[in-house]
Protein backbone atom coordinates (compact mmCIF):
# COMPACT_ATOMS: atom_id res chain seq x y z
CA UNK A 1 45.17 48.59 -46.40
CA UNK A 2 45.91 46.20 -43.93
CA UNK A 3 45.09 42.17 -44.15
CA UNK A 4 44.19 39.94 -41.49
CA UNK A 5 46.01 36.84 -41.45
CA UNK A 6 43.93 33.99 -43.10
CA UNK A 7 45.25 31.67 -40.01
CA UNK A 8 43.87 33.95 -37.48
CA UNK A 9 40.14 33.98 -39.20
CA UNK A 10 40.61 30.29 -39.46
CA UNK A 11 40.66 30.29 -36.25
CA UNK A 12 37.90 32.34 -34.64
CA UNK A 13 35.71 30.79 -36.80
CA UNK A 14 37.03 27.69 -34.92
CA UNK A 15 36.57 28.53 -31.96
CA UNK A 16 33.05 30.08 -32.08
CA UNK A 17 32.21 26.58 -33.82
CA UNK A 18 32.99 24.41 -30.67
CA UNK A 19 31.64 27.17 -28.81
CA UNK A 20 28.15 26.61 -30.48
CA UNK A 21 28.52 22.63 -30.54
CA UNK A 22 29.25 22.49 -26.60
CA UNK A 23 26.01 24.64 -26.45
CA UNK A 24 24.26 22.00 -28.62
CA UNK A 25 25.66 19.62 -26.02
CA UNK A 26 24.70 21.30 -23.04
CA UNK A 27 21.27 21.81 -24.20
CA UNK A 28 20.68 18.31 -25.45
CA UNK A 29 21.94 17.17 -22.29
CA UNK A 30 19.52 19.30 -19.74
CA UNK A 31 16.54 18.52 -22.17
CA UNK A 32 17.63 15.02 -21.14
CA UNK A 33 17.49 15.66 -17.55
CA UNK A 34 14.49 17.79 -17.53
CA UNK A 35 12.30 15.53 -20.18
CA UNK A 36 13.21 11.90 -19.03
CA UNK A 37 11.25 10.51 -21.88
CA UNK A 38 8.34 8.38 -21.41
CA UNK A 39 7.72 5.34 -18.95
CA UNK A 40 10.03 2.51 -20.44
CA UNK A 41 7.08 -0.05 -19.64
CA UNK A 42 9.45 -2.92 -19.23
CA UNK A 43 13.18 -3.65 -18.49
CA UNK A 44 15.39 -5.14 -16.04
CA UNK A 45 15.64 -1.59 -14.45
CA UNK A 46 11.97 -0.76 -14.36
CA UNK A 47 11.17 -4.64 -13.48
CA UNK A 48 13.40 -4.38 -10.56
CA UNK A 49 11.56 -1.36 -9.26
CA UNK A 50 8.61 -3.37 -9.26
CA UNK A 51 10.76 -6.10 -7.14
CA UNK A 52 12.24 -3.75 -4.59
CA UNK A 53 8.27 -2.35 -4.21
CA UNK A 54 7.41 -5.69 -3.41
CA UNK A 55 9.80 -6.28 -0.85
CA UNK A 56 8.47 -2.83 0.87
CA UNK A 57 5.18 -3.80 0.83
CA UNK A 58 6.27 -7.08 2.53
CA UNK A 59 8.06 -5.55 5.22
CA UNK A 60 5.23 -2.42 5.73
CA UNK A 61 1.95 -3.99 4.91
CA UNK A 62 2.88 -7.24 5.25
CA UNK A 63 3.49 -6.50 8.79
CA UNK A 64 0.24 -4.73 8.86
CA UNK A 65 -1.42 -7.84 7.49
CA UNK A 66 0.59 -9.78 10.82
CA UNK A 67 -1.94 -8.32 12.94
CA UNK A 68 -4.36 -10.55 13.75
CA UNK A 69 -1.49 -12.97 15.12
CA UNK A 70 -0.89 -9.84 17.66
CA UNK A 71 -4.51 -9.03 18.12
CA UNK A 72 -5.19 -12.73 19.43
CA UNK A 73 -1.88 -12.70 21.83
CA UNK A 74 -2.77 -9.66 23.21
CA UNK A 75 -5.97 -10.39 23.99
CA UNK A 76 -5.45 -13.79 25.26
CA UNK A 77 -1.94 -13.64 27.37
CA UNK A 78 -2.43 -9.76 28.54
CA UNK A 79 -6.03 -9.90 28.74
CA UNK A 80 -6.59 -6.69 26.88
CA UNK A 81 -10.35 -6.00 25.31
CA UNK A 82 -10.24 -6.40 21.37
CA UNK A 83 -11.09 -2.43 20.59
CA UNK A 84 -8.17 -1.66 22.95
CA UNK A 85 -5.98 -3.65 20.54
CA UNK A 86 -7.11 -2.65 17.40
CA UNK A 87 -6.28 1.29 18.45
CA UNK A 88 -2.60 -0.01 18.25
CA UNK A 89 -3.32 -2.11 14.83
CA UNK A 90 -5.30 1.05 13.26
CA UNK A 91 -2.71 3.87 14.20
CA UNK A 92 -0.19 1.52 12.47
CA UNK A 93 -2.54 1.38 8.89
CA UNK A 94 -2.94 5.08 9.85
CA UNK A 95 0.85 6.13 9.55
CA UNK A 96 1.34 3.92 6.34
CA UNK A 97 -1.24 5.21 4.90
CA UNK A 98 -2.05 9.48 5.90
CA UNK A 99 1.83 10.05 6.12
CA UNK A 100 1.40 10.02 2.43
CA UNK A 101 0.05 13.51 2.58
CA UNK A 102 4.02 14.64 3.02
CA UNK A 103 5.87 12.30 1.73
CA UNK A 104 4.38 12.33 -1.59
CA UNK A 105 5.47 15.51 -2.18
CA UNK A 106 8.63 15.12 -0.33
CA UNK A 107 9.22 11.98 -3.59
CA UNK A 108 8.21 14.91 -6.44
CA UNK A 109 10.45 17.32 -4.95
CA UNK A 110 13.04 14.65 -4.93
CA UNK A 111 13.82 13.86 -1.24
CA UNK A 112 12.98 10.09 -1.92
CA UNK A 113 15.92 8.96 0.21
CA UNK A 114 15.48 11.24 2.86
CA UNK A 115 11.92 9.77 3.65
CA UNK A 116 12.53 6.05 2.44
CA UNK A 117 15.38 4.84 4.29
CA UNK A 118 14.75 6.76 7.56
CA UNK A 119 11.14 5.27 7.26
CA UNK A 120 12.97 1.86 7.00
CA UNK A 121 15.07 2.45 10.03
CA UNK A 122 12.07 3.66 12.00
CA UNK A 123 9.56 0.79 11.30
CA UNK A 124 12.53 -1.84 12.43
CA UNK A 125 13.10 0.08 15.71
CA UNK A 126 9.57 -0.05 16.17
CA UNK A 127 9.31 -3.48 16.08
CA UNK A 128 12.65 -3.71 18.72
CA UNK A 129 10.77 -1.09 21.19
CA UNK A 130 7.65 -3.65 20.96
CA UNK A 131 9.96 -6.30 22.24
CA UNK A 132 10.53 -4.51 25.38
CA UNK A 133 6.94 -3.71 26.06
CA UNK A 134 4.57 -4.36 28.75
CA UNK A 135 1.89 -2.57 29.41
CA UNK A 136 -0.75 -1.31 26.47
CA UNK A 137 0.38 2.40 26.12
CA UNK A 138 3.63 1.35 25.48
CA UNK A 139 2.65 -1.54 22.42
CA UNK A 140 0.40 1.50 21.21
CA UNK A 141 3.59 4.35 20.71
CA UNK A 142 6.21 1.40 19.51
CA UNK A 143 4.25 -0.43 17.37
CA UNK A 144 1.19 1.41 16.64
CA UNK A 145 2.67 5.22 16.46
CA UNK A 146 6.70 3.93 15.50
CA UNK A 147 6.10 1.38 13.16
CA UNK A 148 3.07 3.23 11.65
CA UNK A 149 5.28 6.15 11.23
CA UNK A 150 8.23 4.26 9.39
CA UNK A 151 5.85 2.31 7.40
CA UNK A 152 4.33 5.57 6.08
CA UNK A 153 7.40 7.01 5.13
CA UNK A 154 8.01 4.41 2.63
CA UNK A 155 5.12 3.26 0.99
CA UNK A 156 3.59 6.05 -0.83
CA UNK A 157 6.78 7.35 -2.15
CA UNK A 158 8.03 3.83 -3.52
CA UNK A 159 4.34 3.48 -4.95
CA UNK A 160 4.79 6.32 -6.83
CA UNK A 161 8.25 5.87 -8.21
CA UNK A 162 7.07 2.43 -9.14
CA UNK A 163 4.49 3.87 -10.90
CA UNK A 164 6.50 6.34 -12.92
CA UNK A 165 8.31 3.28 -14.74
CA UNK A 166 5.61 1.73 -16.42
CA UNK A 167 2.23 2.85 -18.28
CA UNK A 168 0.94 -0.02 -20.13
CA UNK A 169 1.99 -2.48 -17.73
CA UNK A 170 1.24 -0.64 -14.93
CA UNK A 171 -1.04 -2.80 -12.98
CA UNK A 172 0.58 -5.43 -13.34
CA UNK A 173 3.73 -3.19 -12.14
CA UNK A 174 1.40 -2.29 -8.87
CA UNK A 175 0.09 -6.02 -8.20
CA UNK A 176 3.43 -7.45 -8.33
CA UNK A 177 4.46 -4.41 -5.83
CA UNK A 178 0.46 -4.92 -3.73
CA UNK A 179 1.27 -8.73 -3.25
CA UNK A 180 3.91 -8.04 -0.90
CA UNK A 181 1.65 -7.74 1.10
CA UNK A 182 0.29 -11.43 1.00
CA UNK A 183 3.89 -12.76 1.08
CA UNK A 184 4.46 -10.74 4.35
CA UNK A 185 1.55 -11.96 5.22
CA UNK A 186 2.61 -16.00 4.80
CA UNK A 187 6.25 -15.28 5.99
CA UNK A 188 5.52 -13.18 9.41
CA UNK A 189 2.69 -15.12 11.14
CA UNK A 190 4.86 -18.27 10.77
CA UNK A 191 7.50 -16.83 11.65
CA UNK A 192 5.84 -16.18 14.83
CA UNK A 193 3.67 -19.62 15.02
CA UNK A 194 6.75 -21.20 14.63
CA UNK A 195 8.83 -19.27 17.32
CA UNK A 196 6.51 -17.95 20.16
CA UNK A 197 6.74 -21.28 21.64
CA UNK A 198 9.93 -21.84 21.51
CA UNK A 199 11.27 -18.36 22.32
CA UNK A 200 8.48 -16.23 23.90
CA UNK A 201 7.14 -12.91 22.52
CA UNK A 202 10.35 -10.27 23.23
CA UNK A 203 12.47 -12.53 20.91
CA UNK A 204 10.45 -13.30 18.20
CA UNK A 205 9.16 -9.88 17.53
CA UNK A 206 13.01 -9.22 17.55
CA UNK A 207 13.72 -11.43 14.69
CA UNK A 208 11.11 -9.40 12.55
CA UNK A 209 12.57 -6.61 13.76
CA UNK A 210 16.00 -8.27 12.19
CA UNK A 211 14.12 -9.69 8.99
CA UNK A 212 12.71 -5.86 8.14
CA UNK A 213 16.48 -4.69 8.61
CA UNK A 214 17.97 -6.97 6.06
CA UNK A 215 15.39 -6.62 3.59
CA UNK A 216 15.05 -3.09 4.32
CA UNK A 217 18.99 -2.91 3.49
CA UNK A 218 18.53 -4.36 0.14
CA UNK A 219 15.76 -2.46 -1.42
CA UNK A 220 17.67 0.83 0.04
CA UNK A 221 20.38 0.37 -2.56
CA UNK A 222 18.33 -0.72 -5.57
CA UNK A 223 15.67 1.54 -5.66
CA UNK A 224 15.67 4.48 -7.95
CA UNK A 225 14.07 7.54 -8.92
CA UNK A 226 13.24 8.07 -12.14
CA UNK A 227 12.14 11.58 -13.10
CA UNK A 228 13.80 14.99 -12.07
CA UNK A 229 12.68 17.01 -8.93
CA UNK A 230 9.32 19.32 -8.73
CA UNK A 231 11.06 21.88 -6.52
CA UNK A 232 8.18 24.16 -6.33
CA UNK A 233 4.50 23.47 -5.02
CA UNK A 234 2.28 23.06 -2.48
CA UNK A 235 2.68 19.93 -0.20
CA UNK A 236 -1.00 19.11 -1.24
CA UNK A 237 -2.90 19.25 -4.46
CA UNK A 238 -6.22 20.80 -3.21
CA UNK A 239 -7.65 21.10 -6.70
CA UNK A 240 -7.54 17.73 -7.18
CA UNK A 241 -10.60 17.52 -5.51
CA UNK A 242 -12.40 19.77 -7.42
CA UNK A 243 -12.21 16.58 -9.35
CA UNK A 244 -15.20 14.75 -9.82
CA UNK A 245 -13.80 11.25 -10.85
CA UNK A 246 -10.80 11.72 -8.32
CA UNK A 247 -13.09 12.88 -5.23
CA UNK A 248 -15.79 10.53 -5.82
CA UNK A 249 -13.44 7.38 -6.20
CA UNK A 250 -11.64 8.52 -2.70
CA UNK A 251 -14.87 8.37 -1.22
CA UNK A 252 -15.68 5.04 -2.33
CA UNK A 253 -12.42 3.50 -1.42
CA UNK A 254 -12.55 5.60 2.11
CA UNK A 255 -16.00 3.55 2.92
CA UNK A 256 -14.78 0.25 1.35
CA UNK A 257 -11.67 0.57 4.00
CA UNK A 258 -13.84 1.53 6.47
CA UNK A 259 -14.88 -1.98 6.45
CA UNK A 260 -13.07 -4.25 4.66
CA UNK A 261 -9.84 -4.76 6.78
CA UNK A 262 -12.30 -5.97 9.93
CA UNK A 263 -11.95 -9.53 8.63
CA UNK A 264 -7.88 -9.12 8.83
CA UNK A 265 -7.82 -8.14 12.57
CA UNK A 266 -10.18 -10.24 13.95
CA UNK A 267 -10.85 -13.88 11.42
CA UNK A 268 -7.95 -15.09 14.02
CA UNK A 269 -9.95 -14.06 17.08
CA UNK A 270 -13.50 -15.51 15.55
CA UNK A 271 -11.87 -18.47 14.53
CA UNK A 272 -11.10 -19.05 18.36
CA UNK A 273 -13.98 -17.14 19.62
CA UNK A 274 -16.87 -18.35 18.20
CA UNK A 275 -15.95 -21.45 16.62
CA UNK A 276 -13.90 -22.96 19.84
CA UNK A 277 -10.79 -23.69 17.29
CA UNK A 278 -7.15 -24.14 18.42
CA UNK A 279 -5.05 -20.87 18.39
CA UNK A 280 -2.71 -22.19 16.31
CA UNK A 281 -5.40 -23.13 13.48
CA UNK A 282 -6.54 -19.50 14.07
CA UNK A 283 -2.87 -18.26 12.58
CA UNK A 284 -3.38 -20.74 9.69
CA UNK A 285 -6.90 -19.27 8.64
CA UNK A 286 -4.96 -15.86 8.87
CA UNK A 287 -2.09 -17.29 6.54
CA UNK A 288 -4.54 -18.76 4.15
CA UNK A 289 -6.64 -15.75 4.14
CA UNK A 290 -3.38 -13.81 3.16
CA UNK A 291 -1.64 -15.96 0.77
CA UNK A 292 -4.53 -16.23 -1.73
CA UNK A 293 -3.56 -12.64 -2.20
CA UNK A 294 -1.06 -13.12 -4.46
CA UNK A 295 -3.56 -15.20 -6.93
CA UNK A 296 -6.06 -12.12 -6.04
CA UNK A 297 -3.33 -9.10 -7.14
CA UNK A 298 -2.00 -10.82 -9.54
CA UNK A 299 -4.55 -12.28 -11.68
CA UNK A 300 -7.07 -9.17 -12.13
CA UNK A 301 -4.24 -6.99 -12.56
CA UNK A 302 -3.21 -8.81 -15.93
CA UNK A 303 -6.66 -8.56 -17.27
CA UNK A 304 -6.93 -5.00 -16.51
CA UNK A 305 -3.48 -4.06 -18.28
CA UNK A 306 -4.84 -6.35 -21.29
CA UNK A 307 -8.36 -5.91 -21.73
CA UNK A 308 -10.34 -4.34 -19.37
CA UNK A 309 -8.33 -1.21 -17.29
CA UNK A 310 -7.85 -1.51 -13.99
CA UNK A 311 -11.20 0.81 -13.14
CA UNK A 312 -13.36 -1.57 -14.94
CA UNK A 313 -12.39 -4.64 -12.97
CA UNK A 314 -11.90 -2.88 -9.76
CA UNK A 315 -15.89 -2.55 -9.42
CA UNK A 316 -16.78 -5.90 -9.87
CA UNK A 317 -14.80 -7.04 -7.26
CA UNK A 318 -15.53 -4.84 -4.65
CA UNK A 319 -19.11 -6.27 -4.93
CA UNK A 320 -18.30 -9.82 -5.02
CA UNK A 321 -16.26 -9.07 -1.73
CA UNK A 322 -19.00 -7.73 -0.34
CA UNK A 323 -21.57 -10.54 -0.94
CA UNK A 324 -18.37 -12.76 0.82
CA UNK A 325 -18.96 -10.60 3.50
CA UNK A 326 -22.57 -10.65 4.05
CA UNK A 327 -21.97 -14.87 4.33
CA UNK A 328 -19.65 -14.87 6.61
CA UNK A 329 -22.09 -15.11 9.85
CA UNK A 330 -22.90 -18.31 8.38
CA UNK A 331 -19.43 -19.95 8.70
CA UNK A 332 -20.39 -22.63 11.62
CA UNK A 333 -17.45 -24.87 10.63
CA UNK A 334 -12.99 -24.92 10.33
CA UNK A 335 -13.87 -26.32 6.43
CA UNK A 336 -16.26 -23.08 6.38
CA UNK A 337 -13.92 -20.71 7.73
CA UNK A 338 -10.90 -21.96 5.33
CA UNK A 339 -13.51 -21.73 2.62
CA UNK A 340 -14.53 -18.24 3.11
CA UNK A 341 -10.95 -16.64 4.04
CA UNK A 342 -10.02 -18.19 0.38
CA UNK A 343 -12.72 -16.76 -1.26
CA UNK A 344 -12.34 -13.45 0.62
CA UNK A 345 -8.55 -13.20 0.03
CA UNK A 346 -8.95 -13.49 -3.37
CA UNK A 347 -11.70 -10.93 -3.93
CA UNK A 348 -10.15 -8.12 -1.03
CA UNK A 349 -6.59 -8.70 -2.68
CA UNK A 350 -7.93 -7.51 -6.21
CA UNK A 351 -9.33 -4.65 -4.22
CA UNK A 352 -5.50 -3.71 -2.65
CA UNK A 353 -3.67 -4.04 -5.61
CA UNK A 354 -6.10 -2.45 -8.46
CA UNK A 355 -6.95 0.53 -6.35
CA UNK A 356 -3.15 2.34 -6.52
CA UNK A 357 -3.35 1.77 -9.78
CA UNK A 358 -7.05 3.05 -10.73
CA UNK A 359 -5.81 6.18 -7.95
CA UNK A 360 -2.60 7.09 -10.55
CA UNK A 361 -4.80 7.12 -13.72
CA UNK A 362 -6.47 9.31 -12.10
CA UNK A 363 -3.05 11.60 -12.49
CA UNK A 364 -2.38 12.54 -15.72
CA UNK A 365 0.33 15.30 -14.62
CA UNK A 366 3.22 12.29 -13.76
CA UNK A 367 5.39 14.97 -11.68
CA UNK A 368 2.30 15.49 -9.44
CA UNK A 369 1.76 11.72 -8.65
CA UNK A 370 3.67 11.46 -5.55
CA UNK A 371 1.33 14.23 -4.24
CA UNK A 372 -1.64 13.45 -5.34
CA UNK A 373 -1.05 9.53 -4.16
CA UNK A 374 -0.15 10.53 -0.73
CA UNK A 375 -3.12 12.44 0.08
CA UNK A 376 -5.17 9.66 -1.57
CA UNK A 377 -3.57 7.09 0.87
CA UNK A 378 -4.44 9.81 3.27
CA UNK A 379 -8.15 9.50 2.98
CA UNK A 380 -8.03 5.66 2.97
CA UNK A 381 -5.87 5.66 6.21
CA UNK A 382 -8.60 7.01 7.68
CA UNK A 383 -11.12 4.56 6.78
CA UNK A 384 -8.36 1.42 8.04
CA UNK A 385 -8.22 4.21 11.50
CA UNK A 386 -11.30 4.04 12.23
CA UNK A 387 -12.76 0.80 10.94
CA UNK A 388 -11.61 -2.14 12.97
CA UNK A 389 -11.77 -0.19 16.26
CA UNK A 390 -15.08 0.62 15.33
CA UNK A 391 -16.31 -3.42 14.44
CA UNK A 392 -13.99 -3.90 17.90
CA UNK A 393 -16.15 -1.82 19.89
CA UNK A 394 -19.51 -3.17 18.00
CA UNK A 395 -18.62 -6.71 19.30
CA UNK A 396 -17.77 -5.74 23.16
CA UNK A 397 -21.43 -3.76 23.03
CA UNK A 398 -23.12 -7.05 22.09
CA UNK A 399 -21.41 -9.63 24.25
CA UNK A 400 -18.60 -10.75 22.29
CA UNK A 401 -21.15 -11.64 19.27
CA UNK A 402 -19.31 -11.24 15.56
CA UNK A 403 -22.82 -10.46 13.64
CA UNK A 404 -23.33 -6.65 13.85
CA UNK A 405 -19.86 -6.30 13.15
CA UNK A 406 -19.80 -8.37 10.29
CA UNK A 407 -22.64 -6.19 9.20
CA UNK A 408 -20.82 -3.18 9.81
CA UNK A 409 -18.33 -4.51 7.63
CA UNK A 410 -20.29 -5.57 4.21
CA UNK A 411 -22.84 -2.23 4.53
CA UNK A 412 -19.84 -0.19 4.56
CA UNK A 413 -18.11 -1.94 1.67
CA UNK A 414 -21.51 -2.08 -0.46
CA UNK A 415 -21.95 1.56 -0.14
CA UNK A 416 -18.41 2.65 -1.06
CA UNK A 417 -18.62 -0.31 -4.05
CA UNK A 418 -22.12 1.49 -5.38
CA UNK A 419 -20.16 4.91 -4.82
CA UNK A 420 -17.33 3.44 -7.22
CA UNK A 421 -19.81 3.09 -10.17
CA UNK A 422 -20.74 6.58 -9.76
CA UNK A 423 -17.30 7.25 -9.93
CA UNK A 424 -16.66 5.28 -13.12
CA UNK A 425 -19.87 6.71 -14.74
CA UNK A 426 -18.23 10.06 -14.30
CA UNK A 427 -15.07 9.36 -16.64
CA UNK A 428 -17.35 7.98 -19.86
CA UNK A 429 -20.73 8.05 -18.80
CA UNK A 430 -22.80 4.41 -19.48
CA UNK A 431 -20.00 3.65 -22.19
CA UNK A 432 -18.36 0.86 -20.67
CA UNK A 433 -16.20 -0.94 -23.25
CA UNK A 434 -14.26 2.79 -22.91
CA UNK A 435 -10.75 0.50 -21.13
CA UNK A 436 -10.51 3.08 -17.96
């Protein structure tokens, strides 16, 4: 009989022990890469997110929210009609907002870079190419079609990576990123008050085409993806509208668009228009009608996250910014106009940032969101498409008169408000102290 040396045991069973603990490892470790964990819902990481988001907003939307300066130039210096103009102002909401149908998915299958930083690039060259413009079709492909292009590139996937850092405090999160918007909107008009003047149009469209690049550069390197790539899937999630609270809640924020960016485009051009005042009070309505939105993104987004749920307070003020609407024909003064862009700022901000918020509750799947978000933002580009050229063409028809615009305007955001409630009644029925 022959014996195996003790030593030689000793050591197989060695050796199939660190075998089994570096499988332990391994399989801890892709478990971690796979499961992420849940939202961490705070943070300087997460918080940061929310930052960078911000700062996209104020380079895409904010720029969006810019265009009533351009609406009045153009139509005063190159004597251009006002639905001509908004075409170039509606294709640019159009790209930030339907390009969301692919780059949604391109964030869940983890391309985030490849779309967000190109889209950067693109939306500054846009604004460069509009410098060297001169006659309409050439404003419409740089900024309408480039700009709209790079802007859509961005926002829906930095929305939804945003959104995958927080849960409890995620509308907050989504206001903070949503008021970048009203920021953009203070910093860019003055920009331009300040320096068409002194400058003329090709350079100071240049230096927002240098401001996007430098704050474009910085959010580049800090923003990060949090969870791991959905490789496979189709680029959009058609059973999502099979639906009902998801479907109906696109349609009311589709007809709520449809009329509720009018007042953006063209308070600069009324304020001149109707009620004789200077141009360069007509940029100051615009800045005051965008830098209450901070207050307005802010504020209702707290209360959602704490008491109510961002559904809940969505509704009531989409109908409060309605009845805004339905006053304004009877602005007849500056004092009035100042008045109602304040009160219309506030009520249309809690609209902009609530809504991305209510639209990703709607997602309980988190490594769908970037899908299901972009061909949301889809069906609301389509409303901000077609909505101001519309209002545009309504005021040409009846002699440069505001009123059946304005009409246009506050029927189409009471309808898609009323729609909302039918949306909300769909999720708990007539139980509303259910926080949705």
């Amino acid at each position: 009989m022959i014996r195996v040396p003790t030593h030689t045991s000793h050591a197989s069973r060695t050796k199939q022990t660190i075998l089994d603990l570096a499988k332990t490892i391994t399989a801890r470790s892709n478990a971690d890469i796979l499961d992420p964990g849940p939202p961490p819902d705070g943070g300087t990481k997460a918080w940061t997110q929310a930052l960078c988001g911000h700062l996209v907003v104020f380079n895409t939307w904010g720029m969006i929210a810019t265009f009533g300066v351009f609406q009045q130039y153009y139509t005063l210096h190159l004597g251009l009609e006002p639905s001509a103009v908004s075409w170039i102002g509606s294709f640019q909401m159009l790209g930030h907002f339907a390009l969301g149908m692919l780059t949604g998915r391109l964030f869940d299958a983890g391309f985030f870079y490849w779309s967000a930083v190109p889209g950067m690039l693109v939306s500054a060259l846009g604004m460069f190419m509009t410098s060297l413009c001169t006659r309409y079709w050439h404003f419409f492909l740089a900024q309408g079609l480039m700009t709209g292009v790079g802007n859509g590139m961005q926002f829906a996937p930095v929305l939804s990576l945003v959104s995958t850092y927080f849960a409890r405090n995620r509308s907050v999160a989504l206001a903070i990123m949503a008021s970048g918007s009203a920021t953009g909107g203070l910093v860019y008009p003055t920009v331009a008050r300040q320096l068409l003047p002194r400058i003329g149009f090709p350079w100071t469209v240049r230096v927002m085409g240098f401001m996007m690049l430098a704050v474009g550069t910085g959010y580049s390197f800090l923003l990060k993806p949090r969870l791991p790539p959905r490789k496979s899937g189709p680029v959009l999630e058609l059973s999502a509208f099979a639906e009902l609270p998801y479907s109906v809640f696109l349609l009311g924020v589709f007809l709520i668009a449809l009329g509720q960016y009018f007042a953006f485009y063209y308070i600069s051009s009324f304020a001149v228009d109707i009620l004789g005042l200077p141009y360069e009070t007509s940029i100051n309505v615009l800045l005051v009608l965008n830098g209450i939105g901070v207050l307005g993104r802010l504020v209702p987004s707290w209360f959602a996250d704490k008491y109510t749920g961002p559904y809940n307070i969505l509704i009531p003020f989409c109908f409060v910014s309605t009845l805004v609407l339905f006053f304004w024909p009877l602005v007849k003064s500056e004092q009035g106009l100042y008045a109602w862009a304040v009160c219309y700022g506030f009520f249309v901000a809690g609209f902009q940032g609530i809504f991305p918020a209510v639209m990703t509750t709607l997602t309980k799947d988190m490594s769908k969101v970037g899908t299901r978000n972009g061909q949301g933002f889809a069906i609301v580009g389509l409303g901000t498409f077609i909505g101001p050229p519309i209002a545009g063409a309504l005021i040409q028809n009846y002699g440069g008169g505001y009123l059946s615009a304005q009409l246009f305007a506050a029927i189409a955001v009471l309808l898609g408000s009323s729609i909302l409630v039918l949306g909300r009644l769909s999720i708990t029925g007539l139980n509303f102290k259910v926080k949705v």
